[in-house]
C-alpha atoms as a PDB file:
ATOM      1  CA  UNK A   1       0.000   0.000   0.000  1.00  0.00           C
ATOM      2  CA  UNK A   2       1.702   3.424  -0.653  1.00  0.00           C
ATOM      3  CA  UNK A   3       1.295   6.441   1.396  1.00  0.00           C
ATOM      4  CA  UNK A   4      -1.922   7.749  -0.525  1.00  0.00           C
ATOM      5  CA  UNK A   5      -3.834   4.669  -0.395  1.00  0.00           C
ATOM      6  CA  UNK A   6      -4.154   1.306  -0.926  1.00  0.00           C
ATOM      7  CA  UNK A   7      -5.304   1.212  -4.713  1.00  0.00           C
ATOM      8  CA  UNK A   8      -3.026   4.465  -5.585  1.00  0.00           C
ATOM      9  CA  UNK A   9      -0.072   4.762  -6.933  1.00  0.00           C
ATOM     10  CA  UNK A  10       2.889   7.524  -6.596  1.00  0.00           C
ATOM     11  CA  UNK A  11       2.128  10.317  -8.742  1.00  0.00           C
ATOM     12  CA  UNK A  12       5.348  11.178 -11.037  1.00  0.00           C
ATOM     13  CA  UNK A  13       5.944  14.084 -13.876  1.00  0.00           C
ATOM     14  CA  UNK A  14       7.055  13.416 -16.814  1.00  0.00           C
ATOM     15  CA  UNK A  15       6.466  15.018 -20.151  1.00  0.00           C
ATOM     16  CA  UNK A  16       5.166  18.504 -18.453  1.00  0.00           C
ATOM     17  CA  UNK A  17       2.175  16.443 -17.200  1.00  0.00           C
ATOM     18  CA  UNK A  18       1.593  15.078 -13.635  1.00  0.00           C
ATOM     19  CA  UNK A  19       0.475  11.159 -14.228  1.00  0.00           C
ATOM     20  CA  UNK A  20      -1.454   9.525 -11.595  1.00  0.00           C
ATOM     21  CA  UNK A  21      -3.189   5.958 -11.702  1.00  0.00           C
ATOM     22  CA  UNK A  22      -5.562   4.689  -9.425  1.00  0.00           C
ATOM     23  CA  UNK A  23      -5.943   0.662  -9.854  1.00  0.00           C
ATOM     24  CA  UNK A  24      -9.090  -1.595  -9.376  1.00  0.00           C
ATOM     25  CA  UNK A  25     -10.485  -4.749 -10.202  1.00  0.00           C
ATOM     26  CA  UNK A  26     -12.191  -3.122 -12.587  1.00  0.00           C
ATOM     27  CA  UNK A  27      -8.735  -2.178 -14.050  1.00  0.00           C
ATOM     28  CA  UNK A  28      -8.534   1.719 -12.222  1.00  0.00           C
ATOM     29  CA  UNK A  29      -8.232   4.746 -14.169  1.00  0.00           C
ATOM     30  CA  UNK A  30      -5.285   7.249 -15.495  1.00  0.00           C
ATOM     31  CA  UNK A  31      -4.897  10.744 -15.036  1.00  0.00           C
ATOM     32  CA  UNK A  32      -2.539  13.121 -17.418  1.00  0.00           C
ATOM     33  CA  UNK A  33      -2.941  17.034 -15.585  1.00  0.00           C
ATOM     34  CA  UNK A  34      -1.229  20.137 -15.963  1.00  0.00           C
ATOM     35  CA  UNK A  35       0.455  21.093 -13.376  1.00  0.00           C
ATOM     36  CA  UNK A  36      -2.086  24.209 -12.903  1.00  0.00           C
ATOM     37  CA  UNK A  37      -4.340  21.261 -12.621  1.00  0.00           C
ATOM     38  CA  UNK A  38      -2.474  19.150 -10.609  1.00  0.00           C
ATOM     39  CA  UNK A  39      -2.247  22.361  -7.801  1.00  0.00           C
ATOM     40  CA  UNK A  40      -5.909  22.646  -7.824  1.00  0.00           C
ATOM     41  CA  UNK A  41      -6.891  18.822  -7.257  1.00  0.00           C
ATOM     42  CA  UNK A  42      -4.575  19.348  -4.346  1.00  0.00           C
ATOM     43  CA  UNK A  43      -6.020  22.206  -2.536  1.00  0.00           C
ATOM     44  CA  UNK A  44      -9.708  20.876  -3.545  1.00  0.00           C
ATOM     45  CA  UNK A  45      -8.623  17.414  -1.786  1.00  0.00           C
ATOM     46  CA  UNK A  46      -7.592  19.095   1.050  1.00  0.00           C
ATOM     47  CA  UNK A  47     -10.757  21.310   1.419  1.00  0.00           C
ATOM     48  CA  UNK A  48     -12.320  17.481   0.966  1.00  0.00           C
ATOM     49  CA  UNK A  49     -10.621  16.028   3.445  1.00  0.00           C
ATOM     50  CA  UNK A  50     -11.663  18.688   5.947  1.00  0.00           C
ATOM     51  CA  UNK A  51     -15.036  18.359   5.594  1.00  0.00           C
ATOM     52  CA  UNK A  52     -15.473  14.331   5.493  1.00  0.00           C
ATOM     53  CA  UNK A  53     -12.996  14.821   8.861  1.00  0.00           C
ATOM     54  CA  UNK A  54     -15.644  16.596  10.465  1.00  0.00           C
ATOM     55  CA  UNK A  55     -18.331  14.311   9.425  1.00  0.00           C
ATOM     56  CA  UNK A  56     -16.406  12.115  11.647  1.00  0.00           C
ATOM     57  CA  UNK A  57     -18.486  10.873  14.938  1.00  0.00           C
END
């Protein structure tokens, strides 16, 4: 399991794109972003995680 999860793998750059997979038994999905992109998905998964963390019981 890496640090983000059991089913996701290390992002990496290469190309000017950030690459990130996310595997399944369904066979996951693949993810090319800018790195303008990439910045955003950050900040809106850390707005995410704040709010399903105080959701918590």
């Amino acid at each position: 399991m890496s640090k983000y999860g059991e089913d996701v793998d290390e992002p990496y750059a290469h190309g000017g794109l950030v690459h990130v997979r996310v595997s399944d038994y369904d066979g996951g999905a693949r993810a090319s972003i800018s790195p303008d992109e990439a910045r955003l998905l950050g900040l809106r998964l850390i707005k995410m995680a704040d709010e399903a963390e105080a959701q918590e019981w």
